[in-house]
PDB file of N, CA and C in Angstrom:
ATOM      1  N   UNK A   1     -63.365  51.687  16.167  1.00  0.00           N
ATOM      2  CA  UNK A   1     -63.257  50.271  15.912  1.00  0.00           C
ATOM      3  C   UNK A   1     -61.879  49.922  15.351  1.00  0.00           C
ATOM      4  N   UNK A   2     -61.524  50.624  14.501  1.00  0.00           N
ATOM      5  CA  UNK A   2     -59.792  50.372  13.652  1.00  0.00           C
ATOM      6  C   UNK A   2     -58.998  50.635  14.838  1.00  0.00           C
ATOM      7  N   UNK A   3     -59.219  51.717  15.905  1.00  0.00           N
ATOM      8  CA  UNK A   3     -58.254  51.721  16.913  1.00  0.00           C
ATOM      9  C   UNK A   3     -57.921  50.582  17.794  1.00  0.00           C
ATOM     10  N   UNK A   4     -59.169  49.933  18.226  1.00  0.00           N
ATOM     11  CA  UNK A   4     -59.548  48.921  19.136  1.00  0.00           C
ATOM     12  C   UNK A   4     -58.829  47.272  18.561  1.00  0.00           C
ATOM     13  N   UNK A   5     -58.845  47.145  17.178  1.00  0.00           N
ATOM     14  CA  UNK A   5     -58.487  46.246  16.768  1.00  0.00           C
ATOM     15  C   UNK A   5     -56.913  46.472  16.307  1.00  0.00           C
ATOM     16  N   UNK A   6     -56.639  47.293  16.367  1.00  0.00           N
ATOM     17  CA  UNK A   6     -54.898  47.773  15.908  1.00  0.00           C
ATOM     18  C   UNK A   6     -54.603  47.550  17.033  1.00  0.00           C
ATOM     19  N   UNK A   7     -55.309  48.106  18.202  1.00  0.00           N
ATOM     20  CA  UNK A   7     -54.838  47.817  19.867  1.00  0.00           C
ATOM     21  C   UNK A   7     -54.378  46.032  20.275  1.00  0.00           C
ATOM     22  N   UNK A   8     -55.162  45.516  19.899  1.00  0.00           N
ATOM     23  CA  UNK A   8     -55.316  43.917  20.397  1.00  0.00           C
ATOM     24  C   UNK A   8     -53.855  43.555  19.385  1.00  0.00           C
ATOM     25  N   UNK A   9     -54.588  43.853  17.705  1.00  0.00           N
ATOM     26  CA  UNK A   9     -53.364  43.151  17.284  1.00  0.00           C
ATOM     27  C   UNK A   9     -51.737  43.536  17.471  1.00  0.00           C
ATOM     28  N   UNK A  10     -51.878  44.406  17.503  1.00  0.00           N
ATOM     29  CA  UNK A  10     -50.208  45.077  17.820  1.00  0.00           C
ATOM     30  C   UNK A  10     -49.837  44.379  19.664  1.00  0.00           C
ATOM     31  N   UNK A  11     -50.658  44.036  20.104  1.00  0.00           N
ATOM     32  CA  UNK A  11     -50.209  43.405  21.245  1.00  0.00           C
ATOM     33  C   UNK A  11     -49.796  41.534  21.425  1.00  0.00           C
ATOM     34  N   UNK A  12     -50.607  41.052  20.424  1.00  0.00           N
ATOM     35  CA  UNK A  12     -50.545  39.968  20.191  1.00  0.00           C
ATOM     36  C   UNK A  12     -49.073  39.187  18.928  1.00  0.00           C
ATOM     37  N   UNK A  13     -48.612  40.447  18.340  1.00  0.00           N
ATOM     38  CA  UNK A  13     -47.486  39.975  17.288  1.00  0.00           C
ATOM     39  C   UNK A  13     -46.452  40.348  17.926  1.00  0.00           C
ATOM     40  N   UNK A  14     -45.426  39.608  17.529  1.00  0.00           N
ATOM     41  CA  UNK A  14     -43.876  39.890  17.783  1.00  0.00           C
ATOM     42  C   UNK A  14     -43.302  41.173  17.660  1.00  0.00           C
ATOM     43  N   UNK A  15     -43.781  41.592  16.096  1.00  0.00           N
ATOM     44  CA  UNK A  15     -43.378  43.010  15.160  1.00  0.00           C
ATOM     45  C   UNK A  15     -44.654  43.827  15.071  1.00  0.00           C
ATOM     46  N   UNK A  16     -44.588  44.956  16.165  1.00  0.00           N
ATOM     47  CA  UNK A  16     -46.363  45.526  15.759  1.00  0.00           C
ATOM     48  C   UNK A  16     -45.984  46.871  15.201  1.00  0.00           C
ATOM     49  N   UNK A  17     -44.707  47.160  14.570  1.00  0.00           N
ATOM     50  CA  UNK A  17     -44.553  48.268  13.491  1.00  0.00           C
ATOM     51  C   UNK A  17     -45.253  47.323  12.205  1.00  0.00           C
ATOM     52  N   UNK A  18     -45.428  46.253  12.251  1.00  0.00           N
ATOM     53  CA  UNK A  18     -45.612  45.725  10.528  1.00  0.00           C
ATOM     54  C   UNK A  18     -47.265  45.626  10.891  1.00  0.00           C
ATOM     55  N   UNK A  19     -47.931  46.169  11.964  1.00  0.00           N
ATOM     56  CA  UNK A  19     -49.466  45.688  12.169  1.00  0.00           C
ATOM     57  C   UNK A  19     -49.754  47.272  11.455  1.00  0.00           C
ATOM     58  N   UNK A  20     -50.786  46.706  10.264  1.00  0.00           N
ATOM     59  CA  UNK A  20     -51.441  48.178   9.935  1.00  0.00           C
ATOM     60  C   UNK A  20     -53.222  47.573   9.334  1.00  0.00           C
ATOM     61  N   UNK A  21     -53.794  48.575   9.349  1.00  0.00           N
ATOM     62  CA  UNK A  21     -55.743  48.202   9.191  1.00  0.00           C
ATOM     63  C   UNK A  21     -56.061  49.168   8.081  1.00  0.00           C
ATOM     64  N   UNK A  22     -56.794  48.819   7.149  1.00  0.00           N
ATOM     65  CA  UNK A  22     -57.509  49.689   6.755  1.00  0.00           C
ATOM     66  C   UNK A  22     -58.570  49.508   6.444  1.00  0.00           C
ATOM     67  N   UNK A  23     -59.705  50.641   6.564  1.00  0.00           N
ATOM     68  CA  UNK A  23     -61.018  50.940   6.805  1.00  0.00           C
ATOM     69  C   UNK A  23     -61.805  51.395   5.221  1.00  0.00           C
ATOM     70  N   UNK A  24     -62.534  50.377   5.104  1.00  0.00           N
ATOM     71  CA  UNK A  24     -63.863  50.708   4.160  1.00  0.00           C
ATOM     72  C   UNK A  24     -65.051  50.486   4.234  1.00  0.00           C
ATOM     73  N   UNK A  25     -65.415  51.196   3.388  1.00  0.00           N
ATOM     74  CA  UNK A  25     -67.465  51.039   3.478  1.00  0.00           C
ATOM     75  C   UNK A  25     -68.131  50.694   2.507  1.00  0.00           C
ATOM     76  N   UNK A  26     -68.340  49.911   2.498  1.00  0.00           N
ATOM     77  CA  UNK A  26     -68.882  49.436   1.198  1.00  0.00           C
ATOM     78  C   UNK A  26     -70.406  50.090   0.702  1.00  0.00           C
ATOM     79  N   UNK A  27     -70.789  50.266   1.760  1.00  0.00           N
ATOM     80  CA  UNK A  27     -72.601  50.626   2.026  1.00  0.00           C
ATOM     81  C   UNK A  27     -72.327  51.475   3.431  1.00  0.00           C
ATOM     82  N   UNK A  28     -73.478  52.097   3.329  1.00  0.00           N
ATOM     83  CA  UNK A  28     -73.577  52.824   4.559  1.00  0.00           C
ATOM     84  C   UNK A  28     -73.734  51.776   5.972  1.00  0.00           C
ATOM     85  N   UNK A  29     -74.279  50.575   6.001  1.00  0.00           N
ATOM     86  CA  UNK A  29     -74.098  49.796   7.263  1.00  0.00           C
ATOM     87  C   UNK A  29     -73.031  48.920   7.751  1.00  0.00           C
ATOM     88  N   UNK A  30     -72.305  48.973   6.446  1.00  0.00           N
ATOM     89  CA  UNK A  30     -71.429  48.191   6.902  1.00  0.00           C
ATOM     90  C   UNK A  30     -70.171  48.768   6.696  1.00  0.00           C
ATOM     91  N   UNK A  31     -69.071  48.058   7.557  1.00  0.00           N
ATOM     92  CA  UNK A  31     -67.512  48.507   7.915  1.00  0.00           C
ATOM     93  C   UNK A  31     -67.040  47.190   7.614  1.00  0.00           C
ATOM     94  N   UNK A  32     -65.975  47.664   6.697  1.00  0.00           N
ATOM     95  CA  UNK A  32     -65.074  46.404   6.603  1.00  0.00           C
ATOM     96  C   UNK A  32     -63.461  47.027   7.234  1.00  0.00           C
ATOM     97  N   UNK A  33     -62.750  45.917   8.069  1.00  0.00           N
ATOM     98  CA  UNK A  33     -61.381  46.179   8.405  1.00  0.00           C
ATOM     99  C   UNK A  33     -61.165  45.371   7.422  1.00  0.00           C
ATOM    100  N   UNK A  34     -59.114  45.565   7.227  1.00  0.00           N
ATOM    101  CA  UNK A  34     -58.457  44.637   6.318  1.00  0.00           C
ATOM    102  C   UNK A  34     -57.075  44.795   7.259  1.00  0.00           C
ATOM    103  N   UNK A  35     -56.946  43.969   8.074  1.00  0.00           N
ATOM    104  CA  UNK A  35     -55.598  43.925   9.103  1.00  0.00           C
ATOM    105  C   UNK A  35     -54.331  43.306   8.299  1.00  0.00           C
ATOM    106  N   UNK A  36     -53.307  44.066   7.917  1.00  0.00           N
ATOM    107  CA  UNK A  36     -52.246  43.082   7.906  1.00  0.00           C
ATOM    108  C   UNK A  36     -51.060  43.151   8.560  1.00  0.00           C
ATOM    109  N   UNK A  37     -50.476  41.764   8.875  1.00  0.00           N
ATOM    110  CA  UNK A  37     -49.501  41.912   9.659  1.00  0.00           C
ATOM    111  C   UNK A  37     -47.815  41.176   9.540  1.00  0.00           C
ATOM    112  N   UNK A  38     -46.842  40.773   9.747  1.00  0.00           N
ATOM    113  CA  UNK A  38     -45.818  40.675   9.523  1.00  0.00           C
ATOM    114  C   UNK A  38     -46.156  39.035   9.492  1.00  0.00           C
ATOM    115  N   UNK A  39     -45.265  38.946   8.149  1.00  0.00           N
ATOM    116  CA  UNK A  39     -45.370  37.000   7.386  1.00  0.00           C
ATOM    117  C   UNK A  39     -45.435  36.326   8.810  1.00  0.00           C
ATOM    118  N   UNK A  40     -44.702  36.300   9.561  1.00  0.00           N
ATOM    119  CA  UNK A  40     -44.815  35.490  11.187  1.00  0.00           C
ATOM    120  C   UNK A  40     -45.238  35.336  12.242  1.00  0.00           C
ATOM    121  N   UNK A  41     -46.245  37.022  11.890  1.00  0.00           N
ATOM    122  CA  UNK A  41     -47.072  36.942  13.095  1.00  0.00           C
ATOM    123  C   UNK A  41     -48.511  36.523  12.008  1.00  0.00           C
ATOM    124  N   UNK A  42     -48.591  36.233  11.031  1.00  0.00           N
ATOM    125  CA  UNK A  42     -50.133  36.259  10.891  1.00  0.00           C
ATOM    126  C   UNK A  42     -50.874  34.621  11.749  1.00  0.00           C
ATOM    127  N   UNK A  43     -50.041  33.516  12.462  1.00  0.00           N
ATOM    128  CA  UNK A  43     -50.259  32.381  12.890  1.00  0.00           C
ATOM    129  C   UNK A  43     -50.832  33.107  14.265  1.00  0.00           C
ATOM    130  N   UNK A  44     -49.576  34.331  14.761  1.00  0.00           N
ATOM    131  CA  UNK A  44     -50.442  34.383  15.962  1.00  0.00           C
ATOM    132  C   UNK A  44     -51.664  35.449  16.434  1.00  0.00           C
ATOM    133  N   UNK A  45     -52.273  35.722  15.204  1.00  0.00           N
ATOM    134  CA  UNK A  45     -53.026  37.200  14.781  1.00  0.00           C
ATOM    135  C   UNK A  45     -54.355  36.118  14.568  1.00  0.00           C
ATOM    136  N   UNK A  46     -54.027  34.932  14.013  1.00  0.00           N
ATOM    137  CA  UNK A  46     -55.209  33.810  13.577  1.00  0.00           C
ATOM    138  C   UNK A  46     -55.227  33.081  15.008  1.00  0.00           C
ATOM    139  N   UNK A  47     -54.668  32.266  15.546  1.00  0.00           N
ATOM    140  CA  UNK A  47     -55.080  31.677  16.574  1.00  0.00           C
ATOM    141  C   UNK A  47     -54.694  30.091  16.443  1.00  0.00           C
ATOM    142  N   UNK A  48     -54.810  29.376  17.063  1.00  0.00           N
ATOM    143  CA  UNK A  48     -55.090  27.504  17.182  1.00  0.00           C
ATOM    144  C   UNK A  48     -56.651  27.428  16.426  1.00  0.00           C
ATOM    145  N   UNK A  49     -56.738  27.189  15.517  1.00  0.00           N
ATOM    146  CA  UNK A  49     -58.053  26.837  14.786  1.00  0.00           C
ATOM    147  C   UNK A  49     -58.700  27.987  14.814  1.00  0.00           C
ATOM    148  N   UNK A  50     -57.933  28.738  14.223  1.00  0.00           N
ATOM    149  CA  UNK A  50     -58.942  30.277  14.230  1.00  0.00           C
ATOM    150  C   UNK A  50     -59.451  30.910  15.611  1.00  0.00           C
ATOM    151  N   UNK A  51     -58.945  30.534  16.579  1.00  0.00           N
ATOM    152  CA  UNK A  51     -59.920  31.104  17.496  1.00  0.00           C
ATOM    153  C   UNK A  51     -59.915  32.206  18.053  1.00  0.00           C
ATOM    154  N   UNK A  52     -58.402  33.150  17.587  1.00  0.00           N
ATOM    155  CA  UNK A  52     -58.069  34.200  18.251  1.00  0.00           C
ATOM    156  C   UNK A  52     -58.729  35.270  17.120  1.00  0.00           C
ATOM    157  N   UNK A  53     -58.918  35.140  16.003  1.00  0.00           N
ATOM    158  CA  UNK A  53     -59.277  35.972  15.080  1.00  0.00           C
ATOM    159  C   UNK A  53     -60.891  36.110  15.281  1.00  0.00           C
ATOM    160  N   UNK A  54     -61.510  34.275  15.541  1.00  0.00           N
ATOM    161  CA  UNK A  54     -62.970  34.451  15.718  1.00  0.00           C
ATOM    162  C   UNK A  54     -63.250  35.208  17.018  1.00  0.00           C
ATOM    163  N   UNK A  55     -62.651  35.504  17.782  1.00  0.00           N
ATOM    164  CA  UNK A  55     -62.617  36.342  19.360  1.00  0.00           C
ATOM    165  C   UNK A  55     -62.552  38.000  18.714  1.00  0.00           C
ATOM    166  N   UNK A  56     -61.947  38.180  18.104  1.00  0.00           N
ATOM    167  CA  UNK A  56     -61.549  39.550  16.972  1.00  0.00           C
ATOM    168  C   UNK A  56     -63.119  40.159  16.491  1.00  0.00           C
ATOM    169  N   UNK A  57     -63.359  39.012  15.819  1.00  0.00           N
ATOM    170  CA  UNK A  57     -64.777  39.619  15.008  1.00  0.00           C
ATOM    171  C   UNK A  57     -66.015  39.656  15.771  1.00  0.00           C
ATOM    172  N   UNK A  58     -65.557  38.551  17.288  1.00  0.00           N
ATOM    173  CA  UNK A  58     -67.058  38.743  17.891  1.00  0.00           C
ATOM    174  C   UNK A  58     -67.082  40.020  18.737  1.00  0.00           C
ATOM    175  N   UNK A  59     -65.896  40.335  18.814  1.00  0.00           N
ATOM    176  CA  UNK A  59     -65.493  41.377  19.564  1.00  0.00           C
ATOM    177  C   UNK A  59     -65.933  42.789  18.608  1.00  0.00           C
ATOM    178  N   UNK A  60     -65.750  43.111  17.366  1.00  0.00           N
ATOM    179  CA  UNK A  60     -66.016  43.813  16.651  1.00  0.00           C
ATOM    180  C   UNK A  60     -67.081  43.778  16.416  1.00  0.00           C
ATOM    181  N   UNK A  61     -68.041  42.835  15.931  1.00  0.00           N
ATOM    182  CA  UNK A  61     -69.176  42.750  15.631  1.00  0.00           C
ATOM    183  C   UNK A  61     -69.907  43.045  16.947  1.00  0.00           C
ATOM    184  N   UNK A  62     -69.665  43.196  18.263  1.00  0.00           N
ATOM    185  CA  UNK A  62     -70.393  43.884  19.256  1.00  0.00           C
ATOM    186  C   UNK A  62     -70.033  45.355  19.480  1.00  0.00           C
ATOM    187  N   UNK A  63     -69.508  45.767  18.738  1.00  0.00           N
ATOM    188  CA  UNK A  63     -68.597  47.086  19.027  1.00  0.00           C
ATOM    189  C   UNK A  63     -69.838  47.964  17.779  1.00  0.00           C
ATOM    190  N   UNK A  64     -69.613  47.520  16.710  1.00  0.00           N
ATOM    191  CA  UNK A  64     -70.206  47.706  15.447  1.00  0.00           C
ATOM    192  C   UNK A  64     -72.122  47.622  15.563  1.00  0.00           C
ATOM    193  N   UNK A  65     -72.495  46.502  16.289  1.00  0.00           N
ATOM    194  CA  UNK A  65     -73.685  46.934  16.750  1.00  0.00           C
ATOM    195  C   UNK A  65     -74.323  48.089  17.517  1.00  0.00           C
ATOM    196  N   UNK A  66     -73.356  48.285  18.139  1.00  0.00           N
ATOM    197  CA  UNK A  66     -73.898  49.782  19.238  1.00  0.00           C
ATOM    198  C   UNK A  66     -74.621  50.688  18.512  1.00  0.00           C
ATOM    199  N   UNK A  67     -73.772  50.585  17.469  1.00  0.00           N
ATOM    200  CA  UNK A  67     -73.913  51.974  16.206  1.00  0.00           C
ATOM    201  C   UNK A  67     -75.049  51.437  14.965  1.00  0.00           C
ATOM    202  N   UNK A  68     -75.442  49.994  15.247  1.00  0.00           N
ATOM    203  CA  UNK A  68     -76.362  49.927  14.193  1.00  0.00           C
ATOM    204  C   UNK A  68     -75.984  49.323  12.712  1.00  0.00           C
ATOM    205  N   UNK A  69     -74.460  48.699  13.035  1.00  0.00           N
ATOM    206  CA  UNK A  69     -73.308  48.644  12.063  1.00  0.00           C
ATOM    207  C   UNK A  69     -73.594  47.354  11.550  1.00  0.00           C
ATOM    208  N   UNK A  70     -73.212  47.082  10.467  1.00  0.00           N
ATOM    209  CA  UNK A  70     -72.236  45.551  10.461  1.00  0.00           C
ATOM    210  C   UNK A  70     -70.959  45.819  10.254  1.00  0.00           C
ATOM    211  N   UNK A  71     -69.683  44.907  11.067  1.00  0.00           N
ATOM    212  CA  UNK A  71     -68.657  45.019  11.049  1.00  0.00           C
ATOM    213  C   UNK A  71     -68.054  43.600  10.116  1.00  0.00           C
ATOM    214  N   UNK A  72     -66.906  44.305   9.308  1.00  0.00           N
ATOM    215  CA  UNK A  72     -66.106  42.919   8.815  1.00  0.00           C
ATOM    216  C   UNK A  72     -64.401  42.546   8.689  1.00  0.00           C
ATOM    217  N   UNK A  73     -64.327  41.664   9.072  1.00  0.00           N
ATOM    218  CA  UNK A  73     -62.771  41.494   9.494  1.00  0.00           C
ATOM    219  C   UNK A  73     -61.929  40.355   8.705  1.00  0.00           C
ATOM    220  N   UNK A  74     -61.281  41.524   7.544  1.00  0.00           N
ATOM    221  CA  UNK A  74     -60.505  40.222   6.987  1.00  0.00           C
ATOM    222  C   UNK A  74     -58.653  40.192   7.350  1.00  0.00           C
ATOM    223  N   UNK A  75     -57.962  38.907   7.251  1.00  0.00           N
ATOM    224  CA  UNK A  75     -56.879  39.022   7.915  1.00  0.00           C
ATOM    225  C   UNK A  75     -56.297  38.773   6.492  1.00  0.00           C
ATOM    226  N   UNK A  76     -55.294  39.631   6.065  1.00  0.00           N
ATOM    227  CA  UNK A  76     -53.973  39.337   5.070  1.00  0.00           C
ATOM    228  C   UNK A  76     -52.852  38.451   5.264  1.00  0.00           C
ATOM    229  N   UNK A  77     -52.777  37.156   4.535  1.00  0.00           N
ATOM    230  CA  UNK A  77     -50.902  36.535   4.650  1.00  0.00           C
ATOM    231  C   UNK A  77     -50.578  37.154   3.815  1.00  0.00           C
TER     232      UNK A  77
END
């Protein structure tokens, strides 16, 4: 899942040396990401009204089900 979402975002920013994720668990069902990315790309990592980020989590949150998961996706400015 951290690969899959490092994949998208490093394709979507200007600077994808400054794209980095990190992975925790809070509980055994759930996964939290924490993406951050370079001060100028975080507009295009979020989207026009959020929509590229909400595409992110629905995307994760089907990835994360397979396994029985909950997935969570927070974005850093």
């Amino acid at each position: 899942m951290k690969e899959f979402i490092e994949f998208i975002a490093k394709h979507l920013v200007d600077s994808p040396d400054n794209v980095s994720i990190e992975e925790a668990s809070p509980d055994e069902k759930t996964i939290e990401l924490t993406l951050k990315v370079g001060q100028d790309d975080v507009g295009k990592v979020i989207g026009k009204q959020g929509k590229t980020a909400q595409a992110m989590r629905t995307l994760l949150t089907a990835i994360a089900a397979k396994d029985g998961k909950r997935a969570i996706l927070k974005i850093l400015d």
